[in-house]
C-alpha atoms as a PDB file:
ATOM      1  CA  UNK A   1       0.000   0.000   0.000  1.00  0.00           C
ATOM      2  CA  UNK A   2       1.279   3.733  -0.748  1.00  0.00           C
ATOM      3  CA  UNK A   3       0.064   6.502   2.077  1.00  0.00           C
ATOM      4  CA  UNK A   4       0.667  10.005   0.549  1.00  0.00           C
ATOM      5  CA  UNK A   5       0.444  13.457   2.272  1.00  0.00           C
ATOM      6  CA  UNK A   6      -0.831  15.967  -0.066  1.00  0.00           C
ATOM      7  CA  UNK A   7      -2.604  19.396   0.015  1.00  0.00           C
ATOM      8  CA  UNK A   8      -6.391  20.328  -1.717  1.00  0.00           C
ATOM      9  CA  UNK A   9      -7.246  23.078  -2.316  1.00  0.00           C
ATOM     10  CA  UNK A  10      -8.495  23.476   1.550  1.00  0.00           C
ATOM     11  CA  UNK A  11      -6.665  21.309   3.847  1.00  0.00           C
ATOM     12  CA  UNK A  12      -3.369  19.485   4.021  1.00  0.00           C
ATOM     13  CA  UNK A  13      -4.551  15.901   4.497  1.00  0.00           C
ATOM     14  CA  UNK A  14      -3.620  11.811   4.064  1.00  0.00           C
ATOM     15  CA  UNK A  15      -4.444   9.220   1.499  1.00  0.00           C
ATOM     16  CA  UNK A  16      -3.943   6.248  -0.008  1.00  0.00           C
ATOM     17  CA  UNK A  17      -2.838   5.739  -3.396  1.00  0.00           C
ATOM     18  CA  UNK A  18      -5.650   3.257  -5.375  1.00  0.00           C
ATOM     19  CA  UNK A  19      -7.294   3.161  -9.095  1.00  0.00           C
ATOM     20  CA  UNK A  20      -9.951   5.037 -10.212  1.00  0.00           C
ATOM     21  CA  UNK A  21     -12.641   2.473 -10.982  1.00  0.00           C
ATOM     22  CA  UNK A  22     -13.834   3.622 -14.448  1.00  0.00           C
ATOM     23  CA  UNK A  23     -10.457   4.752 -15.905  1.00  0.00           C
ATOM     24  CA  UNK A  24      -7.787   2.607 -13.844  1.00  0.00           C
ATOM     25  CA  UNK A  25      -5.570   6.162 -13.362  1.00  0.00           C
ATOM     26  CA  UNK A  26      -4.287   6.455  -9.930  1.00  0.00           C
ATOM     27  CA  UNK A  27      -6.077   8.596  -7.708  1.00  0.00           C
ATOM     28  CA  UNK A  28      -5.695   9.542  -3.872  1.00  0.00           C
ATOM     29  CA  UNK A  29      -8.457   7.887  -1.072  1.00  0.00           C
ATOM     30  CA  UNK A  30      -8.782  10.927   1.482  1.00  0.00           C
ATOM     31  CA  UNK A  31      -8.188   9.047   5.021  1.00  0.00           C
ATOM     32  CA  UNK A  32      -9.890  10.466   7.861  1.00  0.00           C
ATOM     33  CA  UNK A  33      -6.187  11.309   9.964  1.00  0.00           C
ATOM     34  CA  UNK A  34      -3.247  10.208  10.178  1.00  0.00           C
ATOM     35  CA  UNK A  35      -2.383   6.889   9.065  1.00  0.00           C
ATOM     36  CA  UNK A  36      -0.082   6.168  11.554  1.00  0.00           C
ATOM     37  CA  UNK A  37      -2.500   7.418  14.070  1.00  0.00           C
ATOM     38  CA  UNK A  38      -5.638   6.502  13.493  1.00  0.00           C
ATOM     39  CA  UNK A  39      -5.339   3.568  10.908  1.00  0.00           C
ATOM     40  CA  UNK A  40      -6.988   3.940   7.559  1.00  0.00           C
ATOM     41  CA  UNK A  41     -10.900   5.062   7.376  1.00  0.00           C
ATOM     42  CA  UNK A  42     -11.583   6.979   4.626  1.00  0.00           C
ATOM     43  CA  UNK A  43     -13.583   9.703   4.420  1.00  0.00           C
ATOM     44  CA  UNK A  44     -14.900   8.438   0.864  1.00  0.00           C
ATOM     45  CA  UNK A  45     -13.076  11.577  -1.070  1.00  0.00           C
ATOM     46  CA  UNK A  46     -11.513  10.828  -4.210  1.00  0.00           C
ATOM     47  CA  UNK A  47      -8.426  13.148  -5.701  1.00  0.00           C
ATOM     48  CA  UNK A  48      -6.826  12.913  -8.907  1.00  0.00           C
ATOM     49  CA  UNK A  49      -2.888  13.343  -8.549  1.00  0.00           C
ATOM     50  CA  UNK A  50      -4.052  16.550 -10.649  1.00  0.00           C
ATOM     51  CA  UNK A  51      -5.926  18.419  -8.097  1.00  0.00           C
ATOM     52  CA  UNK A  52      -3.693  18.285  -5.365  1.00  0.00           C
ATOM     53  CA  UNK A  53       0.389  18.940  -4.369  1.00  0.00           C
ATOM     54  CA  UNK A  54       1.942  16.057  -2.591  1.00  0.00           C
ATOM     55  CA  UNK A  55       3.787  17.184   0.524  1.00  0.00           C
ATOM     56  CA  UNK A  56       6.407  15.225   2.477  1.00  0.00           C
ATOM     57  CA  UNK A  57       4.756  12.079   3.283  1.00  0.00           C
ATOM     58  CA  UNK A  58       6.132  12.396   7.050  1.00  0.00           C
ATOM     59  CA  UNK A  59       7.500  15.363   8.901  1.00  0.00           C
ATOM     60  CA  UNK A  60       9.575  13.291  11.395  1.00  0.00           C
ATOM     61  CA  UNK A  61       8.164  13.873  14.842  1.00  0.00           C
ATOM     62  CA  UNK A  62      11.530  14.101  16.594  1.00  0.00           C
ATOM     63  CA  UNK A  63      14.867  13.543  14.816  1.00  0.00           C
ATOM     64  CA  UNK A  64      15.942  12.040  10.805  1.00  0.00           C
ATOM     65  CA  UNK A  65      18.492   9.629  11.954  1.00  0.00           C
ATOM     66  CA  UNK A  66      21.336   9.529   8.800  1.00  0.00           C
ATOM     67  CA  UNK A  67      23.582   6.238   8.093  1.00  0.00           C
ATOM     68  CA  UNK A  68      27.370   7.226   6.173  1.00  0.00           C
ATOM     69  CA  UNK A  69      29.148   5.341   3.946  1.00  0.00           C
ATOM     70  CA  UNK A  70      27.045   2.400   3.875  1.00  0.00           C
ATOM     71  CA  UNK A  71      27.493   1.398   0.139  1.00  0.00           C
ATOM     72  CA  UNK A  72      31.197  -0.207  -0.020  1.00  0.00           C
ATOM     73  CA  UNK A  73      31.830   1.833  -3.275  1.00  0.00           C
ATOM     74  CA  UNK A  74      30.639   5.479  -1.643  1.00  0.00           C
ATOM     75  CA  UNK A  75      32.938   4.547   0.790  1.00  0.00           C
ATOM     76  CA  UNK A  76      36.095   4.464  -1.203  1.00  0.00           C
ATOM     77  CA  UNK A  77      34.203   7.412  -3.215  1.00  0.00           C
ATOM     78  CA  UNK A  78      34.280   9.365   0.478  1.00  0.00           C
ATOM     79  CA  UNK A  79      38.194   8.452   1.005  1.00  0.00           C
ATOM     80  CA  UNK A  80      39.376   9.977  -1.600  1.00  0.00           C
ATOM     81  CA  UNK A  81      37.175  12.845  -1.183  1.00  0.00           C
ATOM     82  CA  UNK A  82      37.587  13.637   2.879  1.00  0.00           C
ATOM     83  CA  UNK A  83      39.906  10.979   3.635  1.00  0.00           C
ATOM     84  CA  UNK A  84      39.331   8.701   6.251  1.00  0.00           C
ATOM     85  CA  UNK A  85      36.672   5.450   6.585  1.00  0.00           C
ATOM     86  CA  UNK A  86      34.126   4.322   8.284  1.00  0.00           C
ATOM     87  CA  UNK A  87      34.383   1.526  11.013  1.00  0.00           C
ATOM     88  CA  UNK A  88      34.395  -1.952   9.227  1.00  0.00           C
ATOM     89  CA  UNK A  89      31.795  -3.679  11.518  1.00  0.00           C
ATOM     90  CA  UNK A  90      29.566  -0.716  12.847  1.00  0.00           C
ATOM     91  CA  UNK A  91      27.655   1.756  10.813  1.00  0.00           C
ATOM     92  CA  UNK A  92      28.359   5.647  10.793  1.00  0.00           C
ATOM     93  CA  UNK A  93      24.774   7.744  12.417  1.00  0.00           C
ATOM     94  CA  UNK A  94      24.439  11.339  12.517  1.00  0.00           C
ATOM     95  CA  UNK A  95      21.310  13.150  12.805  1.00  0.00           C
ATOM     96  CA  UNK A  96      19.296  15.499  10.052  1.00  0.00           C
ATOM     97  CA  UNK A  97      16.899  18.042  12.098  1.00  0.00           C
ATOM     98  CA  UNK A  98      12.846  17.625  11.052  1.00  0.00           C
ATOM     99  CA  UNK A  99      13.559  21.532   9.322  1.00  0.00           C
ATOM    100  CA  UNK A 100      15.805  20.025   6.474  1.00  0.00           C
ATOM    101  CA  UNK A 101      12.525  17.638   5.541  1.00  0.00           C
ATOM    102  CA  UNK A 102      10.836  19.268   2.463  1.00  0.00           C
ATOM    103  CA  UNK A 103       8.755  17.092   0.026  1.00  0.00           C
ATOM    104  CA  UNK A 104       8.696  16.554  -3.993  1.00  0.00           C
ATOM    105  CA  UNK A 105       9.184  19.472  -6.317  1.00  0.00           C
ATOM    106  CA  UNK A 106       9.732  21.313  -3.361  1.00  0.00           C
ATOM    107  CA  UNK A 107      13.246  23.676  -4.154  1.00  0.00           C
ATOM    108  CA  UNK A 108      16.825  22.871  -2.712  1.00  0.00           C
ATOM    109  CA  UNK A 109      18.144  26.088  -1.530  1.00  0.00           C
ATOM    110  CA  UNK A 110      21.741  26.150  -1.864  1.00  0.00           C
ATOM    111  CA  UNK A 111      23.317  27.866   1.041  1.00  0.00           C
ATOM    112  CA  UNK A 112      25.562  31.212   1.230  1.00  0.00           C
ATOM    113  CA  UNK A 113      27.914  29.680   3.712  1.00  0.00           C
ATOM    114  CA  UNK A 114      28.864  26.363   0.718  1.00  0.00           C
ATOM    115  CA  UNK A 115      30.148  26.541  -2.770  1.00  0.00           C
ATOM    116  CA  UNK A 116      29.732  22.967  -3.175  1.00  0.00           C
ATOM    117  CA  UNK A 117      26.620  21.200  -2.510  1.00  0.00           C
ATOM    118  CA  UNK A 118      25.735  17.600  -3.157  1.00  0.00           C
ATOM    119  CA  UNK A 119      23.024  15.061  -3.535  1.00  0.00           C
ATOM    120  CA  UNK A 120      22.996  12.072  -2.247  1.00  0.00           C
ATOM    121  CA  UNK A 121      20.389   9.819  -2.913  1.00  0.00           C
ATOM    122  CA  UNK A 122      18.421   7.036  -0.606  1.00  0.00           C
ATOM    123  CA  UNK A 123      16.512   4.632   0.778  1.00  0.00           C
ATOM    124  CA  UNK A 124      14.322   5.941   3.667  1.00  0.00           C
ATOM    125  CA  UNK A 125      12.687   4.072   6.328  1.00  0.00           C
ATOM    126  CA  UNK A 126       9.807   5.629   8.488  1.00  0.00           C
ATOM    127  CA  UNK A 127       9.285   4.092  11.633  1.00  0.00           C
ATOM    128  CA  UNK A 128       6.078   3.285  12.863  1.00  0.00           C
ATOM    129  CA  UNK A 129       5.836   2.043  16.349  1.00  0.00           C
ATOM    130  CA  UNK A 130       8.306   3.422  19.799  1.00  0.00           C
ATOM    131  CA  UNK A 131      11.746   1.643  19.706  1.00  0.00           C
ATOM    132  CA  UNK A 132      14.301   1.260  22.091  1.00  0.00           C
ATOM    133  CA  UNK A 133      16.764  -1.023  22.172  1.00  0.00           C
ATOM    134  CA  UNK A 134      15.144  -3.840  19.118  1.00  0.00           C
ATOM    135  CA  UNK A 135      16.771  -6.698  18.295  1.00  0.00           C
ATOM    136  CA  UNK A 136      17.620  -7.334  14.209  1.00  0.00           C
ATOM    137  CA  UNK A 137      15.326 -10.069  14.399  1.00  0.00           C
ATOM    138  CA  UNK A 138      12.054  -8.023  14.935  1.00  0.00           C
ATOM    139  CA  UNK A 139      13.503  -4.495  13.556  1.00  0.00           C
ATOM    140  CA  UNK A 140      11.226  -4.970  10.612  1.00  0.00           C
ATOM    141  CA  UNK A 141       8.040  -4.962  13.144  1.00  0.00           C
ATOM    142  CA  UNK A 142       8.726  -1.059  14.304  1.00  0.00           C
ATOM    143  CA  UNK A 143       9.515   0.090  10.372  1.00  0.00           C
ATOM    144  CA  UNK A 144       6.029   1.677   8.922  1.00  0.00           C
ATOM    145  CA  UNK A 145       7.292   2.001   5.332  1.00  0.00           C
ATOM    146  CA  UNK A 146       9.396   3.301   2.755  1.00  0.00           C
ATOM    147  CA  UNK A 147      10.205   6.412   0.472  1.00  0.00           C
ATOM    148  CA  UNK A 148      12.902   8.008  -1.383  1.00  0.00           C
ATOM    149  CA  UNK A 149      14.741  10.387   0.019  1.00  0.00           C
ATOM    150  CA  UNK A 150      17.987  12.938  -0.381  1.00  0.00           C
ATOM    151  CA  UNK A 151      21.058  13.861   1.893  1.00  0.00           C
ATOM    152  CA  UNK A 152      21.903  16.835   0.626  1.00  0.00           C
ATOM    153  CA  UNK A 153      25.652  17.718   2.167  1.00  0.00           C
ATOM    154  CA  UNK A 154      27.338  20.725   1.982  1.00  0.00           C
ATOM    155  CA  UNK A 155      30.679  18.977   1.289  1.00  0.00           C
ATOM    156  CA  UNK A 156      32.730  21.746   1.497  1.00  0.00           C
ATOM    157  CA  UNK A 157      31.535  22.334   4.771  1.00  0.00           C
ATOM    158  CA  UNK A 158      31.708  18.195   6.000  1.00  0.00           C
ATOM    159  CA  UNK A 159      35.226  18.469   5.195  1.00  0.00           C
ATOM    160  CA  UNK A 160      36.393  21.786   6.754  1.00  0.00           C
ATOM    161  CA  UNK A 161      34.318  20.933   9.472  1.00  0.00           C
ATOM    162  CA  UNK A 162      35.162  17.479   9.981  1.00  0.00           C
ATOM    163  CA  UNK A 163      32.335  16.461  11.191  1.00  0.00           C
ATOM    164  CA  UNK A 164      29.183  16.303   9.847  1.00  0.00           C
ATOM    165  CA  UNK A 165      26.431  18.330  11.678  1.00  0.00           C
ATOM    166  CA  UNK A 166      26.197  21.569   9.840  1.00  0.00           C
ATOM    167  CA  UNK A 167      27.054  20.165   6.457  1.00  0.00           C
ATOM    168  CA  UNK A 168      23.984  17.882   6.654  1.00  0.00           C
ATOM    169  CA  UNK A 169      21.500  20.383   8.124  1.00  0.00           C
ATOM    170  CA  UNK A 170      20.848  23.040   6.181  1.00  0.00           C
ATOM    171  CA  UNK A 171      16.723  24.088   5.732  1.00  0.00           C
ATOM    172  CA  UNK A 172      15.523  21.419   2.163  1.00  0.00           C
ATOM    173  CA  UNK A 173      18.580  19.571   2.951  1.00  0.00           C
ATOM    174  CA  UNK A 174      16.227  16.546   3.353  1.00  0.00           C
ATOM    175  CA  UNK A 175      13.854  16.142   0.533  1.00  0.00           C
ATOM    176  CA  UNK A 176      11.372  13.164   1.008  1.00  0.00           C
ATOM    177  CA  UNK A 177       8.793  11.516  -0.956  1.00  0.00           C
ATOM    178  CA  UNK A 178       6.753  10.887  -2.962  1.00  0.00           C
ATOM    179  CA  UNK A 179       5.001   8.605  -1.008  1.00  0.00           C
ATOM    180  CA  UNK A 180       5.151   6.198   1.714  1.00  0.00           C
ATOM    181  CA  UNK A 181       5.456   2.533   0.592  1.00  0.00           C
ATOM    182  CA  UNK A 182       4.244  -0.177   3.493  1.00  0.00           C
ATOM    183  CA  UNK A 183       5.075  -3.588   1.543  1.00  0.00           C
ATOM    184  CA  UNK A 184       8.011  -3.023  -0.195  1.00  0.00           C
ATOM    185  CA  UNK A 185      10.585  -5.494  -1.510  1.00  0.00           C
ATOM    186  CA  UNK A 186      13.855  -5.014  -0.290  1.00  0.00           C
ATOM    187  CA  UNK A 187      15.730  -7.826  -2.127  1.00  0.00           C
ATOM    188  CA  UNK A 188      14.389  -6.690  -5.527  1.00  0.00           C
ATOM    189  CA  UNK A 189      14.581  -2.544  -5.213  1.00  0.00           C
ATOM    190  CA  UNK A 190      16.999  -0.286  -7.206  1.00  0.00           C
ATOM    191  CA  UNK A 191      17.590   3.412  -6.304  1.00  0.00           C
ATOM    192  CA  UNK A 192      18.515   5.439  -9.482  1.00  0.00           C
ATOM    193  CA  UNK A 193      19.958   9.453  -9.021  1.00  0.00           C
ATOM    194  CA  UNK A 194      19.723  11.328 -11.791  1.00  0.00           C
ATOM    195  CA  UNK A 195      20.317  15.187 -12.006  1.00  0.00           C
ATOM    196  CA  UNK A 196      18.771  17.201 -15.087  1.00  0.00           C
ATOM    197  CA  UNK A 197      17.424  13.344 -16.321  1.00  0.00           C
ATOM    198  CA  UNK A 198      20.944  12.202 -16.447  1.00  0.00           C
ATOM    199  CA  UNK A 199      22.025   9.555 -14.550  1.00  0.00           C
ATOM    200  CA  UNK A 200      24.519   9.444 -11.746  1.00  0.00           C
ATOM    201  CA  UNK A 201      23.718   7.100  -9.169  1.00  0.00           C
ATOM    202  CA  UNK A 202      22.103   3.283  -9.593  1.00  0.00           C
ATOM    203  CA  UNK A 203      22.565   0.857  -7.244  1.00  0.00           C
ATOM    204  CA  UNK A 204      20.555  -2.687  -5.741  1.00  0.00           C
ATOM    205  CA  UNK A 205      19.026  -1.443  -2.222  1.00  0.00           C
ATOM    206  CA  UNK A 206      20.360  -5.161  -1.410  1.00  0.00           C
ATOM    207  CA  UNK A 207      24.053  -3.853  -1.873  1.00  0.00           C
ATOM    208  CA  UNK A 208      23.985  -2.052   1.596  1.00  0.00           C
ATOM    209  CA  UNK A 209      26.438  -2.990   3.704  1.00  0.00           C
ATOM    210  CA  UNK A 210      24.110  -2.925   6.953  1.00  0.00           C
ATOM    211  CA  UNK A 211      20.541  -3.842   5.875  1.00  0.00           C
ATOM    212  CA  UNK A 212      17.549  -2.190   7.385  1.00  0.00           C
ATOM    213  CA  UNK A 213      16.721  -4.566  10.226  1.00  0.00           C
ATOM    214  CA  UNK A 214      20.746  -3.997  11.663  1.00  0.00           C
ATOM    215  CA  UNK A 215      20.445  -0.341  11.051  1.00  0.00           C
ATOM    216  CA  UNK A 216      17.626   0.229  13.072  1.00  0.00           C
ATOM    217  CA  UNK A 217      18.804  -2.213  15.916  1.00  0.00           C
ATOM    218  CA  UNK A 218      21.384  -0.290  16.007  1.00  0.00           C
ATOM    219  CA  UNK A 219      19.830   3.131  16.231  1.00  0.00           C
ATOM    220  CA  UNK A 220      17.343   1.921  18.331  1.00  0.00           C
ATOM    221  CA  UNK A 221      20.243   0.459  20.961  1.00  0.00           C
ATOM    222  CA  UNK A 222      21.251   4.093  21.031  1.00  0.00           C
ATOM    223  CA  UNK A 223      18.131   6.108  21.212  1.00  0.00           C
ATOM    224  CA  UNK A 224      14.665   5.695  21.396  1.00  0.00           C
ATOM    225  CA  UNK A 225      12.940   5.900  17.716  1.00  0.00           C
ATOM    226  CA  UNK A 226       9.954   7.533  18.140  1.00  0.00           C
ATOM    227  CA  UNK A 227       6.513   6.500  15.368  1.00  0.00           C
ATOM    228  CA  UNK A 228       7.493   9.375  12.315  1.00  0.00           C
ATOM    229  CA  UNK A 229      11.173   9.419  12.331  1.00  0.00           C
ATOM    230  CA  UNK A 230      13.006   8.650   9.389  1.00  0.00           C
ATOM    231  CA  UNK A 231      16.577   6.556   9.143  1.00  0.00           C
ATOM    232  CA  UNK A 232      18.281   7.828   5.839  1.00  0.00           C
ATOM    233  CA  UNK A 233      20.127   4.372   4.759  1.00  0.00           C
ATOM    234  CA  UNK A 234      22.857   5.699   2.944  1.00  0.00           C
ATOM    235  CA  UNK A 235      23.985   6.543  -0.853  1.00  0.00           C
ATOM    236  CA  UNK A 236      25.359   4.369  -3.554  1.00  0.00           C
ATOM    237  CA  UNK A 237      28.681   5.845  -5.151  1.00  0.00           C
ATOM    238  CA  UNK A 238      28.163   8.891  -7.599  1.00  0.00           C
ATOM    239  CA  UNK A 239      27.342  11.774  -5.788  1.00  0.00           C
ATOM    240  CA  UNK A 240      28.139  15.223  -7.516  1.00  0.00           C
ATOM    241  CA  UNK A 241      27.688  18.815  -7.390  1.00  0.00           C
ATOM    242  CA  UNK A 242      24.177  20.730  -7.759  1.00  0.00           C
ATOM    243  CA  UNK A 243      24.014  24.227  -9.337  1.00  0.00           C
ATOM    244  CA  UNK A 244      21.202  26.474  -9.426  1.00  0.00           C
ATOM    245  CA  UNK A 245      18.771  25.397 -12.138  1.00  0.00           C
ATOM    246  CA  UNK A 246      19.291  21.517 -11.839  1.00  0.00           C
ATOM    247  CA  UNK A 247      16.433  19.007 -11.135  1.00  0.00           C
ATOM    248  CA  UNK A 248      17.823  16.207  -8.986  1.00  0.00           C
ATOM    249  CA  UNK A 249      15.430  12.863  -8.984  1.00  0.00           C
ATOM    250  CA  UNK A 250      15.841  10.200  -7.142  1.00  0.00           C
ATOM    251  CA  UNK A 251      13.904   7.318  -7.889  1.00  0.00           C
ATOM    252  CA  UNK A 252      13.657   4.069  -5.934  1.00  0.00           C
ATOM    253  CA  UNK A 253      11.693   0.706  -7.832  1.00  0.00           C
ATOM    254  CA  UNK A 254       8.257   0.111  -6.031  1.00  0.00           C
ATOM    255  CA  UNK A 255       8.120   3.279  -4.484  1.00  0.00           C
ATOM    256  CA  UNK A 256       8.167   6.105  -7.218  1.00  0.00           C
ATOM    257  CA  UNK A 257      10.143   9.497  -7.846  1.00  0.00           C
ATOM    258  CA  UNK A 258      11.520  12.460  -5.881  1.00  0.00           C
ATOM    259  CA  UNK A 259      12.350  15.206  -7.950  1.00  0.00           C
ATOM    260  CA  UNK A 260      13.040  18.707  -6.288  1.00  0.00           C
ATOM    261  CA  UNK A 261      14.567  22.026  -8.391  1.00  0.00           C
ATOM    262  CA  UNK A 262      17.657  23.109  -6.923  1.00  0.00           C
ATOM    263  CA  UNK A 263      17.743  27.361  -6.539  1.00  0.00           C
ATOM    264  CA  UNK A 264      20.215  29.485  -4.797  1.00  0.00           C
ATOM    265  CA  UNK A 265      20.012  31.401  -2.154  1.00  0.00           C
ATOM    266  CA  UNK A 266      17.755  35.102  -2.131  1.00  0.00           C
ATOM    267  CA  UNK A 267      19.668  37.968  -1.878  1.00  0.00           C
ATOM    268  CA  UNK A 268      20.675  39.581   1.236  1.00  0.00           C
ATOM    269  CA  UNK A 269      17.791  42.047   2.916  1.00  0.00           C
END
């Protein structure tokens, strides 16, 4: 099933994604609340994609929890680079404030304070249930769904820094959408990257060095995962620089596409 959060011309509201019975084009079932919340009555509203704007399908309620270097190739990608690796048995977190969340065709604002910005396209899990301290082997019972997402970085920034905090956090560093995907198949999903419908990043979700189920153990061992947040999973090798002008799409099989415009930043009051 695919939840969507989308605005009428009213309200901002929920829905599911189904068919339109007479023409078989996908439409959106208005649900009475939150999904997460209050399960999935309908309010018997029917919206073609056409009438409304789809929003982030979650604003995380707390934190977006991000995973580095968890592709082996980004990782020799990120050596050379920052220098440096990541741990060989543990994954890298950091955390993404709920600001940097903004959802499809939404614009990436490129920053004063960076001269080079860069996408990063990924996997997103949203969690659906309080977590603290879940074992691998029932990780997948706290995970609501699925959606594409991008870690923008400021790499410029990671690297002078050297760490990753303000690089990561910028406001639209965290585009997310299109939808939220409940069932989908991790063994069989590819996440694609392209920028200005040229392709840059492609990659089998199953090439992760720490799958979803250890990722969110892991997090979870740390800190409490509270029903909205989101665990970024990490990017596939390719990454590269966005300019003003640029569409950057990231596109995940079974869930859909994310595509945002990438703008600078207005002039100085």
């Amino acid at each position: 099933m695919q939840v969507a959060r989308f605005r009428t011309s009213d309200a901002i509201t929920f829905g599911i994604v189904d068919k339109d019975p007479d023409s078989g084009a996908a439409e959106l079932v208005e649900l009475v609340a939150d999904p997460m919340v209050a399960g999935y009555e309908t309010t018997g509203r029917r919206f073609p994609f056409s009438e409304v704007t789809l929003l982030s399908p979650v604003i995380p309620r707390s934190k977006v929890v991000g995973v580095g270097k968890n592709y082996a190739d980004h990782r020799e990608e990120m050596r050379e680079l920052t220098g440096g690796d990541a741990p060989a048995d543990n994954p890298v977190l950091f955390l993404k404030p709920n600001t940097s969340v903004i959802g499809p065709n939404d614009p990436i604002v490129l920053p004063e304070q960076s001269e080079r910005v860069e996408f990063e396209g990924e996997l997103a899990v949203v969690i659906g249930a309080v977590a603290k301290a879940v074992p691998a082997s029932r990780a997948l019972e706290v995970v609501y769904g699925f959606t594409c997402a991008n870690d923008v970085t400021a790499r410029d920034l990671q690297i002078a820094d050297k760490q990753w905090t303000r690089a990561k956090s910028f406001d639209t560093f965290c585009p997310i959408g299109p939808v939220i995907e409940t069932d989908l198949d991790l063994a069989a999903a590819t996440l694609t990257t392209a920028v200005n419908g040229e392709e840059r990043q492609r990659a089998a979700v199953s090439d992760m060095l720490h799958g979803v189920a250890e990722l969110v153990a892991y997090a979870s061992a740390a800190f409490t995962l509270l029903p909205g947040d989101v665990i970024l999973t990490g990017t596939p090798a390719g990454v590269g620089v966005l300019t003003a002008g640029d569409r950057v799409t990231v596109a995940i099989s079974g869930i859909g596409e994310l595509s945002n415009p990438v703008a600078a930043a207005p002039a100085a009051r």
